[in-house]
PDB file of N, CA and C in Angstrom:
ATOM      1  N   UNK A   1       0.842  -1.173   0.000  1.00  0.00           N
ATOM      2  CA  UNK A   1       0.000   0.000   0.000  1.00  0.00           C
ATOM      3  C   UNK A   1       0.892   1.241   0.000  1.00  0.00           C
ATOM      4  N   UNK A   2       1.079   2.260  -1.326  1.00  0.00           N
ATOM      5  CA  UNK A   2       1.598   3.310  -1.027  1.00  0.00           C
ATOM      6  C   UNK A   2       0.936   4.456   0.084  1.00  0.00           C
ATOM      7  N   UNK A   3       1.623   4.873   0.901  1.00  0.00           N
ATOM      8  CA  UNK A   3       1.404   5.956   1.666  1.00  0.00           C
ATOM      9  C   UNK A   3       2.004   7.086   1.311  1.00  0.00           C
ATOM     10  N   UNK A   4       1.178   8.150   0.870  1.00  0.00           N
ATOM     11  CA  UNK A   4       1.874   9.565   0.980  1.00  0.00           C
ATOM     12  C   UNK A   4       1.960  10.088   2.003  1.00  0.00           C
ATOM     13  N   UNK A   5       3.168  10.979   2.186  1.00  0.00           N
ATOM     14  CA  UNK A   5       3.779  11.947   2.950  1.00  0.00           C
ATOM     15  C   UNK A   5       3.279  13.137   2.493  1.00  0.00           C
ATOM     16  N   UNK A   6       2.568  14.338   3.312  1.00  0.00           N
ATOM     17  CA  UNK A   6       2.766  16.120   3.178  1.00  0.00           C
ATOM     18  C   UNK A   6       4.431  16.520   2.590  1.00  0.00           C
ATOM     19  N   UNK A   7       4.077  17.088   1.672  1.00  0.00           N
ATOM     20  CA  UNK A   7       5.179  17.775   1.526  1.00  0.00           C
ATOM     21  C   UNK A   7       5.984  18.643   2.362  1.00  0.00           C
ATOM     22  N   UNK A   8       7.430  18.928   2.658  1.00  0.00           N
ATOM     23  CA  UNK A   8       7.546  20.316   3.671  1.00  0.00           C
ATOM     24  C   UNK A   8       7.186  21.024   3.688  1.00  0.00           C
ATOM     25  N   UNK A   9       6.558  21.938   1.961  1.00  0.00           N
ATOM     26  CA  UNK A   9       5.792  22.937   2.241  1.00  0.00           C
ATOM     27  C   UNK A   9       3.956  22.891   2.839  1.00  0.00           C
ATOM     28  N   UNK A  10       3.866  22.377   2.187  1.00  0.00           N
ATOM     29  CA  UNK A  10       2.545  21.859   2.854  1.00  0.00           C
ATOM     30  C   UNK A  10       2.321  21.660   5.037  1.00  0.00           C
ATOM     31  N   UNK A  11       3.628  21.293   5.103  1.00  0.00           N
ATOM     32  CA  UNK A  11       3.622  21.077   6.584  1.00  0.00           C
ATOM     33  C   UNK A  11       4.086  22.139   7.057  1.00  0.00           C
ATOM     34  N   UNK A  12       4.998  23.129   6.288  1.00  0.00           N
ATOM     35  CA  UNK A  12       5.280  24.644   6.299  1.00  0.00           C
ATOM     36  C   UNK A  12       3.570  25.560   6.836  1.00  0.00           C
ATOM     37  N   UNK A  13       3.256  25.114   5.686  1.00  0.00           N
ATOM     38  CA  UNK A  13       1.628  26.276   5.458  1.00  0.00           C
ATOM     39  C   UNK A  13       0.911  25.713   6.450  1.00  0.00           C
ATOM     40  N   UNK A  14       0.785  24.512   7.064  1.00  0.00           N
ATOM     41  CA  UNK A  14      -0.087  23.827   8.199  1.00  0.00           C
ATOM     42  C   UNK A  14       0.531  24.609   9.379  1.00  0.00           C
ATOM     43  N   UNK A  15       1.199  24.938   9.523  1.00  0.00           N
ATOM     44  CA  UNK A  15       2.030  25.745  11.122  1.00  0.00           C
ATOM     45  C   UNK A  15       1.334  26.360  10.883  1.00  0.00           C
ATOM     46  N   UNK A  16       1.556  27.679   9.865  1.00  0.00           N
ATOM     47  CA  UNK A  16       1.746  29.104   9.916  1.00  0.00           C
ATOM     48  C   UNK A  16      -0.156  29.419  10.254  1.00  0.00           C
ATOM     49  N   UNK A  17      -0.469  28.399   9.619  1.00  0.00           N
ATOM     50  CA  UNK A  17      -1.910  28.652   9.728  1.00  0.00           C
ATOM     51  C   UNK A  17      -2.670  28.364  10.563  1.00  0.00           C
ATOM     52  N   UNK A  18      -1.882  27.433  11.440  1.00  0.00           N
ATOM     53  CA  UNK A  18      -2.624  27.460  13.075  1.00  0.00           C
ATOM     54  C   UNK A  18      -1.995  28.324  14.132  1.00  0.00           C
ATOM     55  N   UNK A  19      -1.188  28.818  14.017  1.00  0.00           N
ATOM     56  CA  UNK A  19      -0.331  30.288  14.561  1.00  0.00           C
ATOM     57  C   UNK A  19      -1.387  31.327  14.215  1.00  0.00           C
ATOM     58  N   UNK A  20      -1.635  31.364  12.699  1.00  0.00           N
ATOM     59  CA  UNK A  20      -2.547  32.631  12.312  1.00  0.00           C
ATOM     60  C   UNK A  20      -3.864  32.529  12.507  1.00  0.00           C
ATOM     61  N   UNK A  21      -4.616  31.383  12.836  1.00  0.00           N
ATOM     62  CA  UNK A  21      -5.988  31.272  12.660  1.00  0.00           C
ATOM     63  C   UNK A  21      -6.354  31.669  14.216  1.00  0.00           C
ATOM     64  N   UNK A  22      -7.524  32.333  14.872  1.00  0.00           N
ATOM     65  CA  UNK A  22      -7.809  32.187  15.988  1.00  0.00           C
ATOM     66  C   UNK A  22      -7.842  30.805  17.056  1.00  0.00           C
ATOM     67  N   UNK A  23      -7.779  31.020  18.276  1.00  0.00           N
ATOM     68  CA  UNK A  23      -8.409  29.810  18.468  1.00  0.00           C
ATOM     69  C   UNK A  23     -10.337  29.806  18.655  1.00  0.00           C
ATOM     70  N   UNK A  24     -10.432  30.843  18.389  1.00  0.00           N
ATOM     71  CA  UNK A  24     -12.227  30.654  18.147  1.00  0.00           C
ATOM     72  C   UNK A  24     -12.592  30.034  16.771  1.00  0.00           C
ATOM     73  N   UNK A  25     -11.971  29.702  15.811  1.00  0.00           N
ATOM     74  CA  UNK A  25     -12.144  29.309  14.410  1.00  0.00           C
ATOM     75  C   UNK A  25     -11.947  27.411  14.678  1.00  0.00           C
ATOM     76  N   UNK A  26     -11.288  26.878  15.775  1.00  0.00           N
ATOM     77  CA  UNK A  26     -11.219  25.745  15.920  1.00  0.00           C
ATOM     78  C   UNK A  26     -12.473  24.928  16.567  1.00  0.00           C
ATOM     79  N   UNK A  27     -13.054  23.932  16.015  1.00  0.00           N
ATOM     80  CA  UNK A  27     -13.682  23.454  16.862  1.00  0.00           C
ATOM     81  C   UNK A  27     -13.730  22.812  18.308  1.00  0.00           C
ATOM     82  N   UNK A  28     -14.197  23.167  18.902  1.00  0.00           N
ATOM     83  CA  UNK A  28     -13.935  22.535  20.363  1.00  0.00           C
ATOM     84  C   UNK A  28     -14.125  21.231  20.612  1.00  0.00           C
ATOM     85  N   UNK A  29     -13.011  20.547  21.680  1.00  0.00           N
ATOM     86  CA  UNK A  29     -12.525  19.229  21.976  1.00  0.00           C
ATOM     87  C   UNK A  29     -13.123  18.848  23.482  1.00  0.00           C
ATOM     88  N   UNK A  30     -13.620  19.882  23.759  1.00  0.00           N
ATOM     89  CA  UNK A  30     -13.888  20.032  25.176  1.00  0.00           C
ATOM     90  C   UNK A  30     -15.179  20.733  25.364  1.00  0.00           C
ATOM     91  N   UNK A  31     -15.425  20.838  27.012  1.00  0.00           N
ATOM     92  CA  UNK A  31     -16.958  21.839  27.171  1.00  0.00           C
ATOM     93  C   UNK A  31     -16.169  23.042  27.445  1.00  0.00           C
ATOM     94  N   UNK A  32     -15.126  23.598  27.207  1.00  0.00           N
ATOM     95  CA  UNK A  32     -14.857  24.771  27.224  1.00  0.00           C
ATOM     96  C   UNK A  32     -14.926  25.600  26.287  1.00  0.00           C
ATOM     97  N   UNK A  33     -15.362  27.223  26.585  1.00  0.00           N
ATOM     98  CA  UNK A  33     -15.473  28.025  25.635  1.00  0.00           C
ATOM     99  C   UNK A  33     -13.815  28.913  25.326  1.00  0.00           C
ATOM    100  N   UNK A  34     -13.930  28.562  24.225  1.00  0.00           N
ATOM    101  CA  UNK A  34     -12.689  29.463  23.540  1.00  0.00           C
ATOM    102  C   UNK A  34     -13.225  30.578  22.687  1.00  0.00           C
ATOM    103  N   UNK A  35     -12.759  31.932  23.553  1.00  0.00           N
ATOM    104  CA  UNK A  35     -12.790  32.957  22.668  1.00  0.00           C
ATOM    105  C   UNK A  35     -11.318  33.681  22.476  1.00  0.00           C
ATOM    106  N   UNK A  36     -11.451  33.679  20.865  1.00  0.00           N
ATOM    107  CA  UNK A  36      -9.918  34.126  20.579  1.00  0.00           C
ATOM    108  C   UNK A  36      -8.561  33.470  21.402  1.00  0.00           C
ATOM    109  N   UNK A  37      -8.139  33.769  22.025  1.00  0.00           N
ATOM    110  CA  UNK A  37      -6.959  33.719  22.601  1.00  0.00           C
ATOM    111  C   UNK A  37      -7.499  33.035  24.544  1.00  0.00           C
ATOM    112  N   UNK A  38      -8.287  32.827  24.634  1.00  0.00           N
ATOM    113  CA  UNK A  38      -8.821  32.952  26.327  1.00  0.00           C
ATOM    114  C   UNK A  38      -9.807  31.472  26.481  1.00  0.00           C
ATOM    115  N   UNK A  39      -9.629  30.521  27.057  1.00  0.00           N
ATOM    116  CA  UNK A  39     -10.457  29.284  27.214  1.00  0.00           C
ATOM    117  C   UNK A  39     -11.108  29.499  28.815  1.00  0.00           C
ATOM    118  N   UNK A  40     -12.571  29.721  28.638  1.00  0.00           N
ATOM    119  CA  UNK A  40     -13.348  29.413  29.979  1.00  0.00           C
ATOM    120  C   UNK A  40     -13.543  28.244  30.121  1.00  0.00           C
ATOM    121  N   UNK A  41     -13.044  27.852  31.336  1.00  0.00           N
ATOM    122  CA  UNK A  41     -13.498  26.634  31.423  1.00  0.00           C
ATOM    123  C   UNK A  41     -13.704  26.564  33.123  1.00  0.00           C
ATOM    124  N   UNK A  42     -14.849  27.737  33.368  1.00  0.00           N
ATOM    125  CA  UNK A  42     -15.531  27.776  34.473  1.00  0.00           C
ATOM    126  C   UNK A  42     -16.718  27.075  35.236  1.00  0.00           C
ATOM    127  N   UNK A  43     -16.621  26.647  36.210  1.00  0.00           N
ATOM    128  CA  UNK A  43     -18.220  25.690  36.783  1.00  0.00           C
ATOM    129  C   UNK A  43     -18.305  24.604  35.851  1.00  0.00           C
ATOM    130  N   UNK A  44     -17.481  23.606  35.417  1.00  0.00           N
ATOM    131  CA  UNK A  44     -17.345  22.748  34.681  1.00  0.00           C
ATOM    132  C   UNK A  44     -17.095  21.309  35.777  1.00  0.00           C
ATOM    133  N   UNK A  45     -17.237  21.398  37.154  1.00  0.00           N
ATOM    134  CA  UNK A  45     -16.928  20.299  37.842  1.00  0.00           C
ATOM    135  C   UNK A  45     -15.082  19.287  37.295  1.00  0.00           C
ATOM    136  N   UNK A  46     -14.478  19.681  36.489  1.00  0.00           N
ATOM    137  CA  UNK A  46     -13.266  19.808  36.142  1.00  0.00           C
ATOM    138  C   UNK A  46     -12.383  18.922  37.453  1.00  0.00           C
ATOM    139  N   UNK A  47     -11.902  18.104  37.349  1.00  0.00           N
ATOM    140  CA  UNK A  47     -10.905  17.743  38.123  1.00  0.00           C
ATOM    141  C   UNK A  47      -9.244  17.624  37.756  1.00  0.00           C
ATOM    142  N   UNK A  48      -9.310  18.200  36.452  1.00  0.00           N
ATOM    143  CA  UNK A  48      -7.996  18.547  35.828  1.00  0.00           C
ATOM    144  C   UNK A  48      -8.014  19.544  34.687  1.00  0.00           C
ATOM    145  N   UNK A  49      -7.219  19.781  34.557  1.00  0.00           N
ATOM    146  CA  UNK A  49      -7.040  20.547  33.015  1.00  0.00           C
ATOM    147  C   UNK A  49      -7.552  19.829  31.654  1.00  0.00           C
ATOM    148  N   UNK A  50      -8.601  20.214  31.174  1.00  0.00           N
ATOM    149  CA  UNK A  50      -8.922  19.595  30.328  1.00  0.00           C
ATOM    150  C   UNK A  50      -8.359  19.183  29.044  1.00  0.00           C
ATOM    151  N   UNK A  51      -8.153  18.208  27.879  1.00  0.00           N
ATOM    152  CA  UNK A  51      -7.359  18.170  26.941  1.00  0.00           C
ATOM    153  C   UNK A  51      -7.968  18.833  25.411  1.00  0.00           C
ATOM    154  N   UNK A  52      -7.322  18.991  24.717  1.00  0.00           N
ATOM    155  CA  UNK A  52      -8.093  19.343  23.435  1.00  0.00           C
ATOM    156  C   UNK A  52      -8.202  20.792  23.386  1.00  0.00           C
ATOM    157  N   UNK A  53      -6.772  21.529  24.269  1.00  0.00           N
ATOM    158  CA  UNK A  53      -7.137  23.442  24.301  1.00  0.00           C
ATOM    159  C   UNK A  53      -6.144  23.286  23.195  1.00  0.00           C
ATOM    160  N   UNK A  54      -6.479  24.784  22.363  1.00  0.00           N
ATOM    161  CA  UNK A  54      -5.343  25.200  21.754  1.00  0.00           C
ATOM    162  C   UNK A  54      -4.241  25.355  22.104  1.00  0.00           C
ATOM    163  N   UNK A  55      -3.218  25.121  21.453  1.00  0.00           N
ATOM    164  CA  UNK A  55      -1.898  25.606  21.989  1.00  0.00           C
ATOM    165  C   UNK A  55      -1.477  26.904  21.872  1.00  0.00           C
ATOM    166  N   UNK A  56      -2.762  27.952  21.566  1.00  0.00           N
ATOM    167  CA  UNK A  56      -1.820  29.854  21.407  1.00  0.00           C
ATOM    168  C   UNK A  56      -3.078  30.082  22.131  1.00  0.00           C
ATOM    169  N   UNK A  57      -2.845  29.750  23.681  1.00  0.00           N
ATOM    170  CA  UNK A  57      -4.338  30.029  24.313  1.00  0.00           C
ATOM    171  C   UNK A  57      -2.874  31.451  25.214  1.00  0.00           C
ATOM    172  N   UNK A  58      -3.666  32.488  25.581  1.00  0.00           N
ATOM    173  CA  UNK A  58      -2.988  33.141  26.638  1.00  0.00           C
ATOM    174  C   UNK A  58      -3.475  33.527  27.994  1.00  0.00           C
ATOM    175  N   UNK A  59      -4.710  32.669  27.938  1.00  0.00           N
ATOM    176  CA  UNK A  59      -5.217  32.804  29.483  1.00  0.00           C
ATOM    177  C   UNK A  59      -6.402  31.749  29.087  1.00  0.00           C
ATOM    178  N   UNK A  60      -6.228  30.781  30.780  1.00  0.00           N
ATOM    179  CA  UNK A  60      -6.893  29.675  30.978  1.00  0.00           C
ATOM    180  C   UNK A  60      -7.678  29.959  32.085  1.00  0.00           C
ATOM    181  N   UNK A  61      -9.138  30.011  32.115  1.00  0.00           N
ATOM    182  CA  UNK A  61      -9.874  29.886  33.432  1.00  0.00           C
ATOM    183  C   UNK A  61     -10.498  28.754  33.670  1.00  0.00           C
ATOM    184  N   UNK A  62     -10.002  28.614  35.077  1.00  0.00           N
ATOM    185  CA  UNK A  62     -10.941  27.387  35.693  1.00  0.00           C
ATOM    186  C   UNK A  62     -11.054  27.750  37.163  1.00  0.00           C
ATOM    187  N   UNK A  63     -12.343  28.545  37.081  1.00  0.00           N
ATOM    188  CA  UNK A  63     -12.769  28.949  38.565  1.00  0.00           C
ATOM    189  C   UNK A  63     -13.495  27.977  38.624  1.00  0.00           C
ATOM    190  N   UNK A  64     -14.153  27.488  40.378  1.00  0.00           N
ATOM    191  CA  UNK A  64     -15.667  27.024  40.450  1.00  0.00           C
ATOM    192  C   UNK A  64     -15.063  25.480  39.881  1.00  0.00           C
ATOM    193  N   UNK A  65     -14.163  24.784  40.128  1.00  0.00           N
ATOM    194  CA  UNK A  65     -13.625  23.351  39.434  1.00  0.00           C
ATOM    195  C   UNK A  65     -13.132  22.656  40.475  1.00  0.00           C
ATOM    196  N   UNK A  66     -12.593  21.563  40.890  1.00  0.00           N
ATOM    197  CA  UNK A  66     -12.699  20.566  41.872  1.00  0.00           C
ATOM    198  C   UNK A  66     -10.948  20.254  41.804  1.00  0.00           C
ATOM    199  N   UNK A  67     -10.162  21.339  41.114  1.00  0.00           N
ATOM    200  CA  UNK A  67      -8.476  21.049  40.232  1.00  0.00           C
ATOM    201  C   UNK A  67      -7.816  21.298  41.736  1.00  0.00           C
TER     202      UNK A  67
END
């Protein structure tokens, strides 16, 4: 079975474009709300940090959580 590989550029343009895209343009992985740059993830009964945040988040809330 051949398998293709992304090209470098292709894996080039895949960075740049999750650097550039908001994280409100991503769909959510979680019950947290992501706006732009900021994940609420308040009164969520939470006993950890949830998985599935963006990685260009610059502020994480988890008030009201069990962490």
């Amino acid at each position: 079975m051949l398998v293709h590989r992304p090209s470098p550029t292709l894996l080039c343009l895949m960075s740049l474009w999750r650097i550039l895209t908001p994280a409100s343009c991503f769909p959510p992985n979680n019950q947290c709300q992501q706006i732009q740059r900021m994940a609420l993830c308040n009164n969520l009964k939470l006993a950890s940090v949830p998985p599935g945040l963006s990685d260009n988040l610059e502020e994480l809330q988890l008030n009201y959580n069990n962490i």
